[in-house]
Protein backbone atom coordinates (compact mmCIF):
# COMPACT_ATOMS: atom_id res chain seq x y z
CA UNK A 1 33.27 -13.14 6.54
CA UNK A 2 29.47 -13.02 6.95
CA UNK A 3 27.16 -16.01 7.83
CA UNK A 4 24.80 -16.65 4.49
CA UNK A 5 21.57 -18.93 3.95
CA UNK A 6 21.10 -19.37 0.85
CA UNK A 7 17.38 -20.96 -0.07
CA UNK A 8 15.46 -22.37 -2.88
CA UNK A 9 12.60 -24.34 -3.98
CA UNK A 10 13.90 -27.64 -4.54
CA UNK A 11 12.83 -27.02 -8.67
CA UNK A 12 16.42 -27.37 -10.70
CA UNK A 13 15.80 -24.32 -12.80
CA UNK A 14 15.27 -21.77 -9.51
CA UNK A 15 17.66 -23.85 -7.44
CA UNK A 16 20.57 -23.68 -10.55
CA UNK A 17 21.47 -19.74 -10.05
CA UNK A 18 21.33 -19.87 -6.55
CA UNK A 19 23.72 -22.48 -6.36
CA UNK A 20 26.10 -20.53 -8.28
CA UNK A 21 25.28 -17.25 -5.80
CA UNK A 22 26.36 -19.80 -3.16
CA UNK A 23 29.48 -20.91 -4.59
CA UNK A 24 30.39 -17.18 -5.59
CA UNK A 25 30.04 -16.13 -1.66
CA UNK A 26 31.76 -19.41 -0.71
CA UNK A 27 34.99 -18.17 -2.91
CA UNK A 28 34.35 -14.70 -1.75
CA UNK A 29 34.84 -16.17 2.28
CA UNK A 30 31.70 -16.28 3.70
CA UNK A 31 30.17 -18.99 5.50
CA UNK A 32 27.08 -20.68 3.32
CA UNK A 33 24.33 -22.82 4.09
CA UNK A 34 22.01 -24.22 1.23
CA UNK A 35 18.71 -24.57 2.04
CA UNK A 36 16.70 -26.63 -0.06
CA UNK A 37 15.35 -30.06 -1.22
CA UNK A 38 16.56 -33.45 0.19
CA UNK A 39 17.51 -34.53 -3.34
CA UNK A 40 19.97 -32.05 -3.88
CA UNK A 41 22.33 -32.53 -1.18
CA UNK A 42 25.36 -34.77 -3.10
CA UNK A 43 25.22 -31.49 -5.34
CA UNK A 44 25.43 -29.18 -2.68
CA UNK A 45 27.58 -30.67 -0.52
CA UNK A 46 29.91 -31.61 -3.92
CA UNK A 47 30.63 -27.80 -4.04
CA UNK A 48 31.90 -27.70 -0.41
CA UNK A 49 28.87 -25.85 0.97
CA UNK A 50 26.68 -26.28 3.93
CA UNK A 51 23.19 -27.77 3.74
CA UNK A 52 20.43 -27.62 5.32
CA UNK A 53 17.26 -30.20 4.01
CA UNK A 54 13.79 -29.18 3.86
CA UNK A 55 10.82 -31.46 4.98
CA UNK A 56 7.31 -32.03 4.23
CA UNK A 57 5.38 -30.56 1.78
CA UNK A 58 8.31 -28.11 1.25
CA UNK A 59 10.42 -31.52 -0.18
CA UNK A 60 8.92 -32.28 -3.38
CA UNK A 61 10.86 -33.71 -6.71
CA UNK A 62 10.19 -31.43 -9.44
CA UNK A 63 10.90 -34.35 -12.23
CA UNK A 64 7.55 -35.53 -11.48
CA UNK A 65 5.65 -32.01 -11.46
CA UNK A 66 4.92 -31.97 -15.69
CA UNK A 67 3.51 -35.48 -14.87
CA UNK A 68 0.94 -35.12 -12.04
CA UNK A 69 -2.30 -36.27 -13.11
CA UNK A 70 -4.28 -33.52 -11.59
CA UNK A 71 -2.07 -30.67 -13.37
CA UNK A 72 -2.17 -32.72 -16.27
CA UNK A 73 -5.67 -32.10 -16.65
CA UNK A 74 -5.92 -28.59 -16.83
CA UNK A 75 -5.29 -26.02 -19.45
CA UNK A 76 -2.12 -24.14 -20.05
CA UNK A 77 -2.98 -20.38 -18.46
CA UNK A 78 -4.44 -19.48 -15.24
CA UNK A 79 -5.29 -22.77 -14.31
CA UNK A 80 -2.42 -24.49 -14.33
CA UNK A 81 -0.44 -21.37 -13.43
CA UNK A 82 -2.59 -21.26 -9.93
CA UNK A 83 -2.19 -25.09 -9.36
CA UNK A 84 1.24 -24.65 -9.69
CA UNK A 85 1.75 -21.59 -7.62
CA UNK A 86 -0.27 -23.02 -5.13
CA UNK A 87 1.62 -26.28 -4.81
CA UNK A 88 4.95 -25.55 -5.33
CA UNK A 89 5.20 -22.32 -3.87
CA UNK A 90 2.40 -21.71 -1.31
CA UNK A 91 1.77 -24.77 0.22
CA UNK A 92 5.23 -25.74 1.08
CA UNK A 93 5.43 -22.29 3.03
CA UNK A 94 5.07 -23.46 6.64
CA UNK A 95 7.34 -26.34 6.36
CA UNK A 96 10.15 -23.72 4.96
CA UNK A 97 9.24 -21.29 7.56
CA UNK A 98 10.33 -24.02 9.64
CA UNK A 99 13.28 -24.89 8.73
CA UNK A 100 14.66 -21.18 8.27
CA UNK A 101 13.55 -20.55 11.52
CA UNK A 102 15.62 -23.63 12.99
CA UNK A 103 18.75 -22.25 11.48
CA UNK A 104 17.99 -18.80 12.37
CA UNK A 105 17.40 -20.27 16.01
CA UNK A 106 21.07 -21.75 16.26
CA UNK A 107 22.53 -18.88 14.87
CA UNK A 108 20.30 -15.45 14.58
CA UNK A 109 23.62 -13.48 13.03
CA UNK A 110 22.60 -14.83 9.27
CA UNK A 111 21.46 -13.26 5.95
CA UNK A 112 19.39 -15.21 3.98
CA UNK A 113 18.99 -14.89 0.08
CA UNK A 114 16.81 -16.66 -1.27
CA UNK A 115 15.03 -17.18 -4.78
CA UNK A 116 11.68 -14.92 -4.60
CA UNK A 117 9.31 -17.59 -5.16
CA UNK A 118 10.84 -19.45 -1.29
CA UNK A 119 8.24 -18.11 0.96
CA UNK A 120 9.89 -19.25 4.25
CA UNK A 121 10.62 -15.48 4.99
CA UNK A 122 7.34 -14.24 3.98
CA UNK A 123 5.20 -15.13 7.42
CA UNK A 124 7.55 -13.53 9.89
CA UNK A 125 7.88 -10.19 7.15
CA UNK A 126 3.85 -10.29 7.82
CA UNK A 127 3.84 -10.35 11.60
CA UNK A 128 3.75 -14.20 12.16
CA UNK A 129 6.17 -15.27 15.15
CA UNK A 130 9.88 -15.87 14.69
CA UNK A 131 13.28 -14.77 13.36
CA UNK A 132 14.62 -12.28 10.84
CA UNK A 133 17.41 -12.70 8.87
CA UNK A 134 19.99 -9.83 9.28
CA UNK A 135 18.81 -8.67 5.81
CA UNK A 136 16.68 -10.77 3.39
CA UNK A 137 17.30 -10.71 -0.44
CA UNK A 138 14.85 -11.88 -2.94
CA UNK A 139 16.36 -13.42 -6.34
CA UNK A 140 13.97 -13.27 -9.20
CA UNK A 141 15.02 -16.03 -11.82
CA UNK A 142 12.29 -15.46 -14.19
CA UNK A 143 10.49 -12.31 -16.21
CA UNK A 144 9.27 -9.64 -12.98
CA UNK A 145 5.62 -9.98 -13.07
CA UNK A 146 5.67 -6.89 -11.95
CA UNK A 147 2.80 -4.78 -12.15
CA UNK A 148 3.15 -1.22 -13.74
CA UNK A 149 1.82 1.74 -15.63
CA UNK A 150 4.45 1.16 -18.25
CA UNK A 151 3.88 -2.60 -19.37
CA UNK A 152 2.41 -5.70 -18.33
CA UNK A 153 4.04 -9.20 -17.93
CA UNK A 154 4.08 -9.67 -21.44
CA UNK A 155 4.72 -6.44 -22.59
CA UNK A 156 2.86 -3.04 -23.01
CA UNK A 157 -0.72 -3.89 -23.99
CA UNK A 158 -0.65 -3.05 -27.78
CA UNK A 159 -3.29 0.03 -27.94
CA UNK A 160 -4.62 2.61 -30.60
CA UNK A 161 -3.32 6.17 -31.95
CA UNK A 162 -5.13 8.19 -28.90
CA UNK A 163 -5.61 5.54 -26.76
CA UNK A 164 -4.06 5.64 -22.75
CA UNK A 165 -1.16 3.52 -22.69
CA UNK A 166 -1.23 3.59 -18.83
CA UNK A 167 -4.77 2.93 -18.52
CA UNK A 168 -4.36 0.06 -20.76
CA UNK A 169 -1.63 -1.59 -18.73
CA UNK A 170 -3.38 -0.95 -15.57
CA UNK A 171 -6.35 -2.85 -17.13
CA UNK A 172 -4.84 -5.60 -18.18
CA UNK A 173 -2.35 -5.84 -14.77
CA UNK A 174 -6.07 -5.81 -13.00
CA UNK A 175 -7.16 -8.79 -14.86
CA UNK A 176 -3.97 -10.80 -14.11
CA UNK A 177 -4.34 -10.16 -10.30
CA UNK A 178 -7.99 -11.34 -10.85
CA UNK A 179 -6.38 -14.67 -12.69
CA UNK A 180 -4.47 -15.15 -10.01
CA UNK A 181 -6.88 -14.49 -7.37
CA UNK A 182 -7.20 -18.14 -6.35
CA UNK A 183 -3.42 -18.44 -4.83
CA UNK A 184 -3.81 -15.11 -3.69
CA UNK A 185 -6.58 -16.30 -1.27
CA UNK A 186 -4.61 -19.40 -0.51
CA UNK A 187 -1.54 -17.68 0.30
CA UNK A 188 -3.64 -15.43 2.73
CA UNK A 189 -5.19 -18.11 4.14
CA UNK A 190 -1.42 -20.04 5.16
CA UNK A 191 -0.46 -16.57 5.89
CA UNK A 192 -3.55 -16.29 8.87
CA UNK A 193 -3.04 -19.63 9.78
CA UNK A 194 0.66 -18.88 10.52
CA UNK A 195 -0.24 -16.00 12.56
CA UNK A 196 0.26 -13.49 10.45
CA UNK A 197 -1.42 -10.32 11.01
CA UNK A 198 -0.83 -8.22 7.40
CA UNK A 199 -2.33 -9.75 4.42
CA UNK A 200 0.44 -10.58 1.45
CA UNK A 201 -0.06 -7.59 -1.49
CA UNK A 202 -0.60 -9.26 -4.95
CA UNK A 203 1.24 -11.88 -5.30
CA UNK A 204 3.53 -11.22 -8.19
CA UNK A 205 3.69 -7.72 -6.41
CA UNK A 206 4.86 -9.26 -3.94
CA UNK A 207 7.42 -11.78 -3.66
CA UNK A 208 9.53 -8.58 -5.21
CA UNK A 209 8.42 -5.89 -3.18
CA UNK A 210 8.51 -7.64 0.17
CA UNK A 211 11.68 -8.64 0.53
CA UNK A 212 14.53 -6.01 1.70
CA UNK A 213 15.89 -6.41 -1.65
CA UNK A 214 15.23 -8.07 -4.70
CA UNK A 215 17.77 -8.63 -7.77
CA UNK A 216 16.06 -10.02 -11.03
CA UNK A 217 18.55 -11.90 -13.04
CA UNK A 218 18.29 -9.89 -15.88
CA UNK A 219 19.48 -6.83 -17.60
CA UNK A 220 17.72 -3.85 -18.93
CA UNK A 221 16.72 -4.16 -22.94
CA UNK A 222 15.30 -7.47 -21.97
CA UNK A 223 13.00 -6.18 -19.11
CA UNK A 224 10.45 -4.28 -20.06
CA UNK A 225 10.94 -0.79 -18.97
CA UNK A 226 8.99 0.26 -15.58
CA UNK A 227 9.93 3.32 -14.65
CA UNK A 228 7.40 2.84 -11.30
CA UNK A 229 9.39 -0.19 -10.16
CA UNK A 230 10.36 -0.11 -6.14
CA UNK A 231 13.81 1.11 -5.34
CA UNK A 232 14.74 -2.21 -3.75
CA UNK A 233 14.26 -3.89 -7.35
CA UNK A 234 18.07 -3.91 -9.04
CA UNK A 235 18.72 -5.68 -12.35
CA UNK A 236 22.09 -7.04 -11.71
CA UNK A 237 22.85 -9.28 -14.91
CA UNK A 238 22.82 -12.62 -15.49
CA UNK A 239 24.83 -15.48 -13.61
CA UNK A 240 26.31 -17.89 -16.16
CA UNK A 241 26.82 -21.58 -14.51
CA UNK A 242 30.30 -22.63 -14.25
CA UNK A 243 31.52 -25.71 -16.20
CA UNK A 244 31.25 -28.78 -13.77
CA UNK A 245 34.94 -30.76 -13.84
CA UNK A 246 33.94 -33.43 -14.60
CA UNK A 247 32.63 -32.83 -18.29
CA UNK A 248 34.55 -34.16 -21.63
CA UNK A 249 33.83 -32.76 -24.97
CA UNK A 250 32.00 -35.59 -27.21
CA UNK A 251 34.24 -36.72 -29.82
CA UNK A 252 32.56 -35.01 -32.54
CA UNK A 253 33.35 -31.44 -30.26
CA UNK A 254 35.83 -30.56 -33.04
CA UNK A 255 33.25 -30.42 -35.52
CA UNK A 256 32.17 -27.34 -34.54
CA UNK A 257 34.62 -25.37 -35.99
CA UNK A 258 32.86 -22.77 -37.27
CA UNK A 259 32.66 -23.80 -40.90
CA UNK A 260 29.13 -23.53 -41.27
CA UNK A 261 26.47 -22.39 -38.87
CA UNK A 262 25.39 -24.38 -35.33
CA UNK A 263 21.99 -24.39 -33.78
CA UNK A 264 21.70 -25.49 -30.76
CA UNK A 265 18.25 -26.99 -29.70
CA UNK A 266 16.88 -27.65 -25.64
CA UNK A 267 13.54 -28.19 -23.95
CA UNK A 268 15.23 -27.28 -20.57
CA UNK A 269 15.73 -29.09 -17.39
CA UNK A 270 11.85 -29.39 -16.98
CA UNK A 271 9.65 -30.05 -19.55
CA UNK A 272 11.56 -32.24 -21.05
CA UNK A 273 9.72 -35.16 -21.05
CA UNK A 274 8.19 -34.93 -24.52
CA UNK A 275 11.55 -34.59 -26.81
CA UNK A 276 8.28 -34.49 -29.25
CA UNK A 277 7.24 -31.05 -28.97
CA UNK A 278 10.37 -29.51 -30.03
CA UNK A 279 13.77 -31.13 -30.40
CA UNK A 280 11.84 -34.12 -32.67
CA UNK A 281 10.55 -31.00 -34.88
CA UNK A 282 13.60 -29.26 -35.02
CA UNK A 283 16.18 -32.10 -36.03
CA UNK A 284 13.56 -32.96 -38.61
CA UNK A 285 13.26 -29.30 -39.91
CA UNK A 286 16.72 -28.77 -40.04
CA UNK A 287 17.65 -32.40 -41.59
CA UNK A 288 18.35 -30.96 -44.91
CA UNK A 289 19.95 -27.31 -44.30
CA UNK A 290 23.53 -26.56 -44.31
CA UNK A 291 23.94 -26.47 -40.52
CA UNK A 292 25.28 -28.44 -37.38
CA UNK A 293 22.41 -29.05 -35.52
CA UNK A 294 23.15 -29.70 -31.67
CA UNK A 295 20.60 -31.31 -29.46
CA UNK A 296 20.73 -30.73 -25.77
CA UNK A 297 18.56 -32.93 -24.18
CA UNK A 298 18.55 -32.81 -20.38
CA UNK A 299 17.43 -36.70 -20.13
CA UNK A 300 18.91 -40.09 -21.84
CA UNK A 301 19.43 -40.07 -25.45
CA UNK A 302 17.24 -42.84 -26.13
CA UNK A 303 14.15 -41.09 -25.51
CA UNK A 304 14.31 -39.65 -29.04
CA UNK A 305 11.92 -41.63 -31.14
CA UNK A 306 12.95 -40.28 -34.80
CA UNK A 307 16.04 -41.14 -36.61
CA UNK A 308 19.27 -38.28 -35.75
CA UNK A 309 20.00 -36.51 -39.16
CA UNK A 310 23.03 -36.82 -40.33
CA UNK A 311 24.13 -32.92 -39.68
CA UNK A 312 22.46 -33.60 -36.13
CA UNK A 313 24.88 -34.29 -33.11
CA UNK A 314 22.84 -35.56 -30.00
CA UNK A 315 24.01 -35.24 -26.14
CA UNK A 316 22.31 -35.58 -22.60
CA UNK A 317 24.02 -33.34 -21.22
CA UNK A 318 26.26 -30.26 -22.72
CA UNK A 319 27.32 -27.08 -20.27
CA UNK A 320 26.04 -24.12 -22.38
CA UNK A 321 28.81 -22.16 -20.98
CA UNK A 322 30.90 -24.09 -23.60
CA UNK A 323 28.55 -24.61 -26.23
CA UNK A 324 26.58 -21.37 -26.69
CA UNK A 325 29.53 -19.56 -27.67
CA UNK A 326 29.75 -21.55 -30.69
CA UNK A 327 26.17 -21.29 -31.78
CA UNK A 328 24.74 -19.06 -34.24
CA UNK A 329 20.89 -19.78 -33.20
CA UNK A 330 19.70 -21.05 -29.87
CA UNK A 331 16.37 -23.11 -30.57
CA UNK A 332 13.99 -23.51 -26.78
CA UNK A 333 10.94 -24.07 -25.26
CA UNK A 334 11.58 -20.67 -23.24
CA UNK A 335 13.47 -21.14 -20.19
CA UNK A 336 14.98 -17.99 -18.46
CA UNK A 337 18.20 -19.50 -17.74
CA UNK A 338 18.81 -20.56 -21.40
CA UNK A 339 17.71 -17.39 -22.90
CA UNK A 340 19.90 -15.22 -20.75
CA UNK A 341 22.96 -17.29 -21.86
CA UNK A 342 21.99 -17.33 -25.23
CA UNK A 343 21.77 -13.59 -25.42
CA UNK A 344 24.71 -12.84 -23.13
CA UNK A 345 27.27 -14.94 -25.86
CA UNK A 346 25.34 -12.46 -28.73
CA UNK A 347 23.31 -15.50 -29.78
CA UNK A 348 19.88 -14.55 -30.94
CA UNK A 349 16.70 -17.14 -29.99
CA UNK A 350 14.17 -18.76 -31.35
CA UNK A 351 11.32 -19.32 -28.60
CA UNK A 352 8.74 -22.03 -28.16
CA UNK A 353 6.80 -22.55 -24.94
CA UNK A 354 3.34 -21.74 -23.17
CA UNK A 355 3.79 -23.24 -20.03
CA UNK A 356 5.08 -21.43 -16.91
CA UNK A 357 6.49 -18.20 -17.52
CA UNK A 358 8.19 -19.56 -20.78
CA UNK A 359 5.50 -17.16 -22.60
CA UNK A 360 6.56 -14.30 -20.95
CA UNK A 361 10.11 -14.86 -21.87
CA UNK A 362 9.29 -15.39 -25.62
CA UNK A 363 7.53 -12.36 -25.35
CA UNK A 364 10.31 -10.05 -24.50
CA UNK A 365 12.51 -11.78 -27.18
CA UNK A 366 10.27 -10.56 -29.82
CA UNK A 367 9.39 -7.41 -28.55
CA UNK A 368 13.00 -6.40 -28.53
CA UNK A 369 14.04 -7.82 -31.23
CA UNK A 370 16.12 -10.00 -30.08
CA UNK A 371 14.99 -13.60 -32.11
CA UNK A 372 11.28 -15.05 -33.35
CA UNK A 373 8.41 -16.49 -30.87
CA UNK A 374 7.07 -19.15 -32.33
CA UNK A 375 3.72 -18.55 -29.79
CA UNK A 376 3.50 -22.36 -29.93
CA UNK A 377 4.95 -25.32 -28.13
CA UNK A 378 4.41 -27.73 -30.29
CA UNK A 379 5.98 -25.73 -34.05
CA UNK A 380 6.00 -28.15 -37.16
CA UNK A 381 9.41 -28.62 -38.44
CA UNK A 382 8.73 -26.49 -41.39
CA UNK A 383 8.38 -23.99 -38.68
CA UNK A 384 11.43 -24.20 -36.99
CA UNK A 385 13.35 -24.56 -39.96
CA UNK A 386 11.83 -21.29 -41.72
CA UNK A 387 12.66 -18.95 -38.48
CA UNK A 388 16.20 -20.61 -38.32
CA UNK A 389 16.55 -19.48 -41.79
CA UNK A 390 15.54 -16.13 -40.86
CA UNK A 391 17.57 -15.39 -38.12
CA UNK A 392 20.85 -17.01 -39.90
CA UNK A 393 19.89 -13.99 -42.34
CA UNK A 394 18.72 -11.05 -40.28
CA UNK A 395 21.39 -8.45 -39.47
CA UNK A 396 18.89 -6.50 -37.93
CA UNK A 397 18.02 -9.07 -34.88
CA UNK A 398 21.83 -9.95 -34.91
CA UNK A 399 22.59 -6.79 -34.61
CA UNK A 400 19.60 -5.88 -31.63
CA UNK A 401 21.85 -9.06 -29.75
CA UNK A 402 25.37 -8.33 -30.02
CA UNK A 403 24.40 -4.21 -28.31
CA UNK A 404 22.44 -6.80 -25.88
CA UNK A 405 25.66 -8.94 -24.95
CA UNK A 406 27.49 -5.73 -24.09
CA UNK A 407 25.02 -4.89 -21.89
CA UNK A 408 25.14 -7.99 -20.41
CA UNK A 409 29.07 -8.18 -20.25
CA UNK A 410 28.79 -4.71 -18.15
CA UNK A 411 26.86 -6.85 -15.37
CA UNK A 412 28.97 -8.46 -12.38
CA UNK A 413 25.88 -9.96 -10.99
CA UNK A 414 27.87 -11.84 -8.04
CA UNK A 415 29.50 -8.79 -7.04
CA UNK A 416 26.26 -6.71 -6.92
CA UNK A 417 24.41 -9.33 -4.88
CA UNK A 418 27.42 -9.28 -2.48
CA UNK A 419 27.35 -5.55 -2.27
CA UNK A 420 23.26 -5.09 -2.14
CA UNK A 421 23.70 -8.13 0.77
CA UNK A 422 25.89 -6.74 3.22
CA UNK A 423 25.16 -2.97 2.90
């Protein structure tokens, strides 16, 4: 048995996988402690683990981050990407420095692992006083950032007949270290403040390349190739969810039979306040094709403000562990999480989102061929409906996804972690 922290940002899409790392070591015998937000402690606690709360700044609820009137204010892109770097990643640094170092304090014989985008570990890695863990182990939940001679977050920068690839890539990496220049100097300036005495590299560099090890939920075929990446990068697979106990199938469940086709449509855990931007499209757009249309919302049902089709079935909640096997499409706004499980049951996607890093994840869908981005969060049901029809069609994409789901099936991700942990 070995003594694990396990940490997160208190944000439910970072915190779900590490949750379900925690659990897996808890089964496996070792002795866990979740670190994260306040709000999340009946959860944690629920699965029989340890928790630890963090304070201040570090303690935010991430239901009310799409809604902040200052981020509301500024443009999708670099802007709002810095703001929320800055806020819900660097700022809360000292105050989860703080509370790793009190539970390295009463017991210095720990691990930690830890979603890459928790800095806690960063300021002692950079020569500011305290604690190591025994071994640190970054967890990248969302598409590596990465910078490379082989692609860029979005994907090899398309280029002429004659042109340099690499120099191309390089370029464009340059310019998003330049976008992102403003938390760069704000993580610096924590860092020095902290005591620090080594300035952070890049910061999408890294928050992979720092830690001792970093996994990225993911497999290869969806990364993009980089055959420069860091030896202590591993691609160790996805980690589906399990199904909580407490669920029921609806009573239309049996409906989904298989006698015609089911898409199933989400905006996610987080921006999901706006059922307007895609589910409202999508049930529209799909009102009059022969489908079962399946709307996950993540919030109450009522906040749908158009009538539910009649080949529509509507839920708050629905544990895609169940459900995705029985789709045919998967319809989002381009969270990681979703994606991977959509792919990983050979279901091919249909992407919608510019916020966050949902881009980036729509981008390596289509460059793969692996579903349709949509390069818009907002599609018009005619939209929606004319890619669904697509995909129901194209062997070629379905094709691309079932390989995919092998490679995904060939993945033990809870069983690498363990192994890259304690070695």
């Amino acid at each position: 048995m070995s003594k694990i922290i396990v940490a997160s940002p208190p944000i439910t899409g970072e915190l779900a996988p590490l949750l379900e790392v925690a659990r897996g070591f808890a089964r496996r015998g070792h002795q866990v402690t979740v670190l994260t937000g306040s709000r999340f402690r009946t959860t944690v606690e629920g699965m029989g683990l340890g928790f630890a709360p963090l304070t201040g700044a570090a303690d935010f609820d991430d239901r009310l981050l799409a809604e902040v009137p200052e981020r509301m204010r500024l443009t999708p892109g670099p802007e709002q990407l810095n703001y929320d770097w800055t806020y819900t990643f660097v700022n809360p640094m000292p105050d989860q420095h703080a509370a790793l170092q009190e539970l390295l304090d009463q017991d210095p014989d720990q691990y930690l692992i830890c979603n890459a985008l928790f800095l806690g570990a960063v300021p002692t890695a950079m020569g500011a006083p305290g604690r190591r863990p025994r071994r640190w182990v970054g967890v990248s939940v969302v598409p590596l950032a990465l910078s490379s001679d082989d692609t860029t977050f979005f994907g090899p920068v398309p280029v002429e007949p004659g042109q340099d690839q690499k120099a191309a890539n390089r370029a464009a990496n340059a310019g998003f270290a330049q976008a992102a220049q403003p938390t760069q100097e704000r993580f610096n300036e924590v860092l020095r403040a902290m005591g620090a005495t080594a300035a952070f590299p890049a910061f999408a560099d890294g928050v992979i390349t720092v830690p001792d090890v970093t996994v990225a939920l993911t497999v290869p075929g969806f990364e993009f190739e980089r055959s420069d990446a860091p030896e202590s990068l591993h691609l160790v697979g996805h980690l589906p969810p399990q199904r909580p106990a407490e669920w029921q199938p609806p009573a239309w469940w049996s409906e989904l039979d298989g006698s015609r086709p089911v898409v199933v449509v989400t905006q996610g855990t987080l921006a999901n306040r706006d059922v307007s931007q895609l589910i409202e499209p999508a049930l529209t757009g799909l009102a009059d094709l022969d489908v079962t249309v399946v709307a996950a919302l993540g919030r109450e049902v009522d906040a749908l403000s158009v009538p539910v089709p009649a080949n529509a079935r509507v839920a708050d909640f629905i544990p895609f562990e169940v459900l995705l096997p029985k789709a045919d499409v998967y319809i989002t706004n381009g969270g990681a999480g979703g994606i991977h499980q959509a792919l990983a049951s050979g279901v091919p996607v249909i992407a919608a989102g510019t916020t966050e890093d949902k881009p980036a994840n729509a981008a390596r869908v289509a460059y793969h061929g692996l579903g349709i981005d949509l390069r818009t969060a907002t599609p018009a049901p005619e939209e929606v409906a004319a890619a669904t029809e697509r995909l129901l069609k194209d062997t070629e994409v379905r094709d691309n996804v079932r390989r995919l789901a092998q490679v995904y099936s060939a993945h033990d991700a809870l069983a690498e972690i363990e192994r890259l942990t304690l070695a």
